[in-house]
Protein backbone atom coordinates (compact mmCIF):
# COMPACT_ATOMS: atom_id res chain seq x y z
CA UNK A 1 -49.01 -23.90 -32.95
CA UNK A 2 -46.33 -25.04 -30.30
CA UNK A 3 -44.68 -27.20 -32.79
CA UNK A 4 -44.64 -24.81 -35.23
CA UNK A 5 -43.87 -21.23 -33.49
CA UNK A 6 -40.86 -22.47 -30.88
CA UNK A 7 -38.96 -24.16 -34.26
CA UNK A 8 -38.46 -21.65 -36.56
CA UNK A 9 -38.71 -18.05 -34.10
CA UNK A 10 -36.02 -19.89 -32.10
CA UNK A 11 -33.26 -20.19 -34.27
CA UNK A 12 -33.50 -16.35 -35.10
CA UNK A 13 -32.22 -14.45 -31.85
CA UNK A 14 -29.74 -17.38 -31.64
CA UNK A 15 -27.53 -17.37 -35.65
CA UNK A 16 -27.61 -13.34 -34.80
CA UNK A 17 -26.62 -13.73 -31.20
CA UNK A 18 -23.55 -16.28 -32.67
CA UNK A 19 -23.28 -13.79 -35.23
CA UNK A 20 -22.75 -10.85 -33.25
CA UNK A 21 -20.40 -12.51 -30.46
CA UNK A 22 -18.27 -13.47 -33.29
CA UNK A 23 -17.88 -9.70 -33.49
CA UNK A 24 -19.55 -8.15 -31.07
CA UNK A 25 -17.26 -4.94 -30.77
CA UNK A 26 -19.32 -4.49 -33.98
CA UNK A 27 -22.43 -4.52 -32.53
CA UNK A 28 -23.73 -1.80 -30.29
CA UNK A 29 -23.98 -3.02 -26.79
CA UNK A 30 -27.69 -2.61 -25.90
CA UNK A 31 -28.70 -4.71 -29.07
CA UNK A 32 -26.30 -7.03 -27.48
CA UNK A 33 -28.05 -6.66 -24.48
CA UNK A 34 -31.30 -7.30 -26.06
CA UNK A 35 -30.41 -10.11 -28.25
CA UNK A 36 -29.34 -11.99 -24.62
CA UNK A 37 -32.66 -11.11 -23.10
CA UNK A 38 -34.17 -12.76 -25.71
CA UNK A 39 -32.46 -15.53 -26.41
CA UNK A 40 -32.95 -15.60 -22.65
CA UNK A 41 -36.76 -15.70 -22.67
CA UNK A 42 -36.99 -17.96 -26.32
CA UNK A 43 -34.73 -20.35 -24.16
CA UNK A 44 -37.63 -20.55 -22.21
CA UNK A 45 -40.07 -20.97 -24.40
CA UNK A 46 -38.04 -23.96 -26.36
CA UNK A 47 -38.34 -25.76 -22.86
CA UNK A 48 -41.75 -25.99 -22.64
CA UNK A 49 -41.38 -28.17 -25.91
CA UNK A 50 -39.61 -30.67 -23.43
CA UNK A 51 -42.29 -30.74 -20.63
CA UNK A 52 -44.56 -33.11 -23.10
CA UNK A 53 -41.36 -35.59 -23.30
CA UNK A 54 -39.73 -34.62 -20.21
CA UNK A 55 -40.35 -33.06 -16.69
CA UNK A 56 -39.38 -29.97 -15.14
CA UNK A 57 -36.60 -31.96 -12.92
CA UNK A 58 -35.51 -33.42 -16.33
CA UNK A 59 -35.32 -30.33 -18.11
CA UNK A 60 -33.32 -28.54 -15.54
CA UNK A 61 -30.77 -31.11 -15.39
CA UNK A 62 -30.45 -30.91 -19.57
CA UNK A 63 -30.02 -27.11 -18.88
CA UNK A 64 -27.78 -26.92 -16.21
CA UNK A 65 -26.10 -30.00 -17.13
CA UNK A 66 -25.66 -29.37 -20.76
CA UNK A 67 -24.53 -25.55 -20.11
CA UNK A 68 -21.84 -26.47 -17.54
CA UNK A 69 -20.01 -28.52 -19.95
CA UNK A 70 -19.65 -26.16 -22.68
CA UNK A 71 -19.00 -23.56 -20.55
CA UNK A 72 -16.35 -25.78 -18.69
CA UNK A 73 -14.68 -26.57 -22.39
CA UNK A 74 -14.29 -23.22 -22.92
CA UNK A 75 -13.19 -22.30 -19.22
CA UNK A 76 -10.86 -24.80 -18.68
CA UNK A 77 -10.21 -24.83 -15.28
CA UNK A 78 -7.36 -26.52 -14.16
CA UNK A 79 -7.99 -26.82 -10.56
CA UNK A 80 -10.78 -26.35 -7.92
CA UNK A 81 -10.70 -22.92 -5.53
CA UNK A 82 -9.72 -22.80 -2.45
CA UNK A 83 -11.87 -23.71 0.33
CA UNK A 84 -13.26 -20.21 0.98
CA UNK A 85 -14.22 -19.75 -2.81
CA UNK A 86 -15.28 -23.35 -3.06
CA UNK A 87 -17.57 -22.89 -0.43
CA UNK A 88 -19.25 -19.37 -2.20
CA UNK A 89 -19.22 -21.29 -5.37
CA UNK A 90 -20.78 -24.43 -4.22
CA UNK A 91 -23.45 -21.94 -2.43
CA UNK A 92 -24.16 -20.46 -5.88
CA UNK A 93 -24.35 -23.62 -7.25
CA UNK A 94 -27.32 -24.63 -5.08
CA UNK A 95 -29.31 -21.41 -5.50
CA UNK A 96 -29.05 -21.96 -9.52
CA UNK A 97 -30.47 -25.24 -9.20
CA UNK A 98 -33.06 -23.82 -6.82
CA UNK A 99 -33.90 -20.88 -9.28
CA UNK A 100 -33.60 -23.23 -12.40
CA UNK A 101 -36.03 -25.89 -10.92
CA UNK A 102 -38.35 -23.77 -9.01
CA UNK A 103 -38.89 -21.60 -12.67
CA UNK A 104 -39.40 -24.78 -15.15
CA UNK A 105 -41.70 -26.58 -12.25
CA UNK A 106 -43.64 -22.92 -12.72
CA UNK A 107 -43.78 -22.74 -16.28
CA UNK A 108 -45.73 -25.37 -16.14
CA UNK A 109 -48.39 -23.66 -14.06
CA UNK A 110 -48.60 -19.97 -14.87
CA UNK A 111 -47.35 -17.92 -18.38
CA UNK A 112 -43.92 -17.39 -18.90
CA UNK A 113 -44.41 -13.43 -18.25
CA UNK A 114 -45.65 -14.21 -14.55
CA UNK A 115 -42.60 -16.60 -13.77
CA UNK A 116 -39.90 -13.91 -14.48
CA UNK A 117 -41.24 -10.66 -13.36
CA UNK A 118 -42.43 -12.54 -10.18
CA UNK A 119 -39.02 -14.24 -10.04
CA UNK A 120 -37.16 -10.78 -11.03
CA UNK A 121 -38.68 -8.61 -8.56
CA UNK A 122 -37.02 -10.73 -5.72
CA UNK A 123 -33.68 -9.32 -5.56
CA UNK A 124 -35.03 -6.00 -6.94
CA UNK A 125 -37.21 -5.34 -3.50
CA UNK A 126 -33.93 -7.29 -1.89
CA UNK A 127 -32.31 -4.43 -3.01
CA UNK A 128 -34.21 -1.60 -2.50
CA UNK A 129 -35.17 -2.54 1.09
CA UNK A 130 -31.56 -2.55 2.18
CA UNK A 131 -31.57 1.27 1.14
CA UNK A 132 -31.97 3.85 3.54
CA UNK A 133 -33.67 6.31 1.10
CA UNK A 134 -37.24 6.84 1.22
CA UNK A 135 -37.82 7.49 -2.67
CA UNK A 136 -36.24 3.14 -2.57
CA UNK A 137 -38.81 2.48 -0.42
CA UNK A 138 -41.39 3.62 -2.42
CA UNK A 139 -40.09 2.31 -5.76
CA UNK A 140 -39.97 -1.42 -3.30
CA UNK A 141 -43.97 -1.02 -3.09
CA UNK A 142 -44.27 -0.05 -6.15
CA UNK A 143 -42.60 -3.55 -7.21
CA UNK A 144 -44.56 -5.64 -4.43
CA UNK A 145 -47.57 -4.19 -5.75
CA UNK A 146 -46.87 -5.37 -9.69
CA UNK A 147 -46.61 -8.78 -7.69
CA UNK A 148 -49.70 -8.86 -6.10
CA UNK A 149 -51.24 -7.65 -9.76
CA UNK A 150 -49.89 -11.11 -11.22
CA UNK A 151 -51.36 -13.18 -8.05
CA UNK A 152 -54.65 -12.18 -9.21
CA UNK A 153 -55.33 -8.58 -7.14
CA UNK A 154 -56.98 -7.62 -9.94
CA UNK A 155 -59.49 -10.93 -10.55
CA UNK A 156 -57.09 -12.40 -12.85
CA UNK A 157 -57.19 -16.35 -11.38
CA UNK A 158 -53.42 -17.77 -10.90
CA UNK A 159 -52.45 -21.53 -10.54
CA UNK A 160 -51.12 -21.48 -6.18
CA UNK A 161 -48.84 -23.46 -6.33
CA UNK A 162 -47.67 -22.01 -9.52
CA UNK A 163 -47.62 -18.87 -7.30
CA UNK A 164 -45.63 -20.58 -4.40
CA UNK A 165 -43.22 -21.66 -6.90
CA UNK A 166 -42.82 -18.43 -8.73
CA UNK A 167 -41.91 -17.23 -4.83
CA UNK A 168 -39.05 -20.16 -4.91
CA UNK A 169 -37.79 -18.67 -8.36
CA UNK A 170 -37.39 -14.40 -6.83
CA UNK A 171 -35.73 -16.30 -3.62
CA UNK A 172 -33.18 -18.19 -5.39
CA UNK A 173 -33.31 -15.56 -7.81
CA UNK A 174 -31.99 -13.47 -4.79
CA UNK A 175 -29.04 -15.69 -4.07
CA UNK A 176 -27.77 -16.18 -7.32
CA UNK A 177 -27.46 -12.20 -7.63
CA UNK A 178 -26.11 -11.84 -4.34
CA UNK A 179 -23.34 -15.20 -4.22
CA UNK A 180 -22.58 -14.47 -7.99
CA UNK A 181 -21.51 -10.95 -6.83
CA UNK A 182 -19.43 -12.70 -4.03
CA UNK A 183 -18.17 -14.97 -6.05
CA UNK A 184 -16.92 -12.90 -8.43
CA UNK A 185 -14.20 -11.74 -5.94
CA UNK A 186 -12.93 -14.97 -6.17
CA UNK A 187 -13.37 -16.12 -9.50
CA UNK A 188 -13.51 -13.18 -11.81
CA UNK A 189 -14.91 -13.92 -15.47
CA UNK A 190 -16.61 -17.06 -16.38
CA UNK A 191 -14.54 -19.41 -14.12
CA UNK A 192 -16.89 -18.91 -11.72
CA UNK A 193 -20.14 -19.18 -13.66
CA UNK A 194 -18.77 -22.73 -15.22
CA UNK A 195 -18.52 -24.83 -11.68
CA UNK A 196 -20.80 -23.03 -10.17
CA UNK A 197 -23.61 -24.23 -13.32
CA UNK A 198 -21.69 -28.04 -12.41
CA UNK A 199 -22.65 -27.80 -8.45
CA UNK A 200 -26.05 -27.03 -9.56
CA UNK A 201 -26.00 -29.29 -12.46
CA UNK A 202 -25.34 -32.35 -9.65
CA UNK A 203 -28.07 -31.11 -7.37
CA UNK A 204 -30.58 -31.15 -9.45
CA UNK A 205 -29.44 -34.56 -11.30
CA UNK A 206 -31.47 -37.05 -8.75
CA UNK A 207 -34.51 -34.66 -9.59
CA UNK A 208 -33.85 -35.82 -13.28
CA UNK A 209 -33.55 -38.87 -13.16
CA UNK A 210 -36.30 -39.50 -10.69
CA UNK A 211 -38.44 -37.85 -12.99
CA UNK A 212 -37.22 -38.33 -16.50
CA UNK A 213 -34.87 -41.42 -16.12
CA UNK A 214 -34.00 -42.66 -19.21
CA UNK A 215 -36.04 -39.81 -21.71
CA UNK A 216 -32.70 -38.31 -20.61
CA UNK A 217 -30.90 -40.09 -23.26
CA UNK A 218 -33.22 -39.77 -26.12
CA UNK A 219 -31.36 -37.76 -28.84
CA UNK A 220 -34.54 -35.56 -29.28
CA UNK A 221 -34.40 -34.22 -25.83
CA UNK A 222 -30.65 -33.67 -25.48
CA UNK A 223 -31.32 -31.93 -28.54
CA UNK A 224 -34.00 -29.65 -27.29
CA UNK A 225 -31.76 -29.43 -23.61
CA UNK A 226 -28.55 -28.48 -25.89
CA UNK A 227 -30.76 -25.82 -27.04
CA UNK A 228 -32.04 -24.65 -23.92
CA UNK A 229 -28.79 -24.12 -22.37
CA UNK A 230 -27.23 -22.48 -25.27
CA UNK A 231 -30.24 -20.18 -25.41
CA UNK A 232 -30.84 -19.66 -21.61
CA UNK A 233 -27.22 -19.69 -20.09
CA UNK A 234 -24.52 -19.57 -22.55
CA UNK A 235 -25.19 -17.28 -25.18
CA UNK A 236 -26.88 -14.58 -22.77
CA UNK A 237 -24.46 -14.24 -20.48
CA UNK A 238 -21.49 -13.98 -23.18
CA UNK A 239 -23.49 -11.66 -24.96
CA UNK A 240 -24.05 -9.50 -21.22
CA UNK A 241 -20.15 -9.67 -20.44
CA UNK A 242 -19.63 -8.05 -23.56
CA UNK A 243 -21.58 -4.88 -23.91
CA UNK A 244 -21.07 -4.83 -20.00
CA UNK A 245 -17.16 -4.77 -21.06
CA UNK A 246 -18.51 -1.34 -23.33
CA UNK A 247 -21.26 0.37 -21.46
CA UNK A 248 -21.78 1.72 -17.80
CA UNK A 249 -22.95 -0.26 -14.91
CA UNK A 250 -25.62 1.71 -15.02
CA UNK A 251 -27.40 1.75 -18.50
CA UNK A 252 -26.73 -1.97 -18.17
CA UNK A 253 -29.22 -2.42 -15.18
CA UNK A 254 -31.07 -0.38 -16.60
CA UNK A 255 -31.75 -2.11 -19.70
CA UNK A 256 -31.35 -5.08 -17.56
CA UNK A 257 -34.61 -4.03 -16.02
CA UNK A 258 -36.78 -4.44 -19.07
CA UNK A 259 -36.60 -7.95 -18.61
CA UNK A 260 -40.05 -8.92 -17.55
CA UNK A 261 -41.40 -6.98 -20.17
CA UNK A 262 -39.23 -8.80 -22.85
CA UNK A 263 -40.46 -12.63 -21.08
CA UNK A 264 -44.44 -11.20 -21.39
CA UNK A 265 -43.52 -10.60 -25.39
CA UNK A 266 -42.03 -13.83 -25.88
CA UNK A 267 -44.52 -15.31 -24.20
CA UNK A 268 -47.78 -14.20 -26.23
CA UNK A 269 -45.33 -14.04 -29.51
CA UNK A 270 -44.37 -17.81 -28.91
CA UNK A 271 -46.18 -19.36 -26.92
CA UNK A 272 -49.59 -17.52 -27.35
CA UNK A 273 -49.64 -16.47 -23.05
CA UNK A 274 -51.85 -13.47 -23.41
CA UNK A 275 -51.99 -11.68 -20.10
CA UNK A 276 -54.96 -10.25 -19.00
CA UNK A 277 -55.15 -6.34 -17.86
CA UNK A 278 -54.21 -6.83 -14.44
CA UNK A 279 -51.07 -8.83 -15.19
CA UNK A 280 -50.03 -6.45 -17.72
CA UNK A 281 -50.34 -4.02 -14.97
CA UNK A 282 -48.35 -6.02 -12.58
CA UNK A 283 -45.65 -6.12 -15.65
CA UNK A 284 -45.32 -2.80 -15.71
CA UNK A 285 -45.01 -2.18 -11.65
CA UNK A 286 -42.22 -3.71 -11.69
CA UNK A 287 -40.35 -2.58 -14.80
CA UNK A 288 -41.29 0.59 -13.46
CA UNK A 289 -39.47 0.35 -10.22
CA UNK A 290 -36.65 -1.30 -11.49
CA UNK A 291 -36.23 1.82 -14.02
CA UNK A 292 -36.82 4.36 -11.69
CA UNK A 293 -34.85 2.77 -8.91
CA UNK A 294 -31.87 2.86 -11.05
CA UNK A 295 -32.35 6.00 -13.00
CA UNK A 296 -33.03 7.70 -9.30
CA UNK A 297 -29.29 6.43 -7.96
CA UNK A 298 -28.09 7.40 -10.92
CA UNK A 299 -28.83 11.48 -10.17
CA UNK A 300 -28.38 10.84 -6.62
CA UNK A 301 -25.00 9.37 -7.64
């Protein structure tokens, strides 16, 4: 079934992701928006495929590795920031690799579902919690509760350190959102994203090779790695810059915020993760408060 469902389902979301960047002023931005949060989440699912030749360590490194250079050959940079920016992007750098390796170590442990909505409602109670409104303190509960859903509140048994790491991933989750919004005062467009996805590509290289070596260099794998990082980094954030280029800030986060619920699909559509009640529960907590957090700026705004 793994063979068989992350081959073919794959390729789909990815031809009419190419398809529709190649025009994409002809496609309306939130199926844009969608395509990217699923080639996102099938990203995801192709690298479990290389956990039975490679390692989580190894995989990241084929990600971040892999993505950085194509994003660098289209970039182009010419020459490296100044010392302030370098700094910013060499912090962002470190919290991708963070993220990146903290989420495929995870996969391995608990459905992909669990991983992101865990990992996504770190810098949405980040958020929320630096808000002075009481209605963002609620929806923050709201979202910590959905967590404590997916640790198993509801009798639904979940892998701890699987748990612990799915803590790592809404932590550096956290950072990324917050240095890629600093960062983006220094290096505006996709500059930015391209050596910041090097920095984290070198961190997490001694992880790879200490753990997958020389699997690295089997064509299969850089295959499969290719294809997670056009999947997972390339083609979803191209596809977000343009129907952010076309819609308002807000209807982006707010489709942005049906994430989870997109990685739970994938997952039992893929991968065959059903989550029990309780989890489903803990899905929808946090979509929830992610909608209603944004929708309820958007009238006080």
């Amino acid at each position: 079934m793994y063979a068989h469902t992350s081959r073919a389902p794959s390729g789909v979301p990815a031809a009419r992701l190419v398809a529709a960047l190649g025009r994409p002023e002809a496609v309306p931005p939130p199926l844009l928006m969608l395509l990217g949060m699923v080639s996102t989440q099938v990203g995801a699912a192709v690298a479990k495929q290389l956990f039975v030749a490679s390692s989580a360590g190894g995989t990241t490194t084929l990600r971040l590795g892999l993505g950085a250079l194509v994003l660098l050959a289209v970039t182009r940079p010419t020459r490296w920031p100044g010392w302030r920016a370098a700094g910013v992007v060499v912090a962002f750098g470190v919290a991708m690799a963070a993220m990146n390796l903290a989420f495929y170590a995870a996969l391995q442990r608990v459905p992909l579902g669990v991983a992101v909505t865990v990992g996504f409602a770190g810098p949405l109670v980040v958020s929320l919690l630096g808000s002075r409104r009481v209605v963002d303190v609620l929806w923050a509960l709201l979202a910590g509760t959905g967590v404590l859903l997916l640790a198993g509140l509801g009798g639904t048994g979940v892998d701890p350190l699987g748990l612990l790491l799915c803590g790592l991933i809404a932590v550096g989750w956290a950072g990324y959102v917050l240095l890629g919004k600093a960062m983006s005062g220094h290096l505006p467009g996709t500059r930015g994203l391209a050596l910041g996805m090097a920095v984290g590509a070198v961190c997490v290289l001694p992880f790879g090779l200490a753990s997958g070596g020389a699997e690295l260099l089997d064509l299969r794998i850089v295959a499969l790695g290719l294809g997670v990082a056009l999947l997972s980094s390339v083609l979803p954030y191209s596809a977000e810059l343009a129907a952010l280029r076309r819609m308002p800030a807000r209807v982006f986060a707010v489709l942005l915020s049906l994430e989870p619920a997109v990685a739970a699909l994938v997952g039992a559509l893929l991968l065959g993760e059903l989550l029990a009640w309780p989890q489903l529960a803990g899905v929808a907590c946090v979509v929830g408060a992610a909608l209603g957090a944004t929708l309820a700026r958007r009238r006080a705004g």
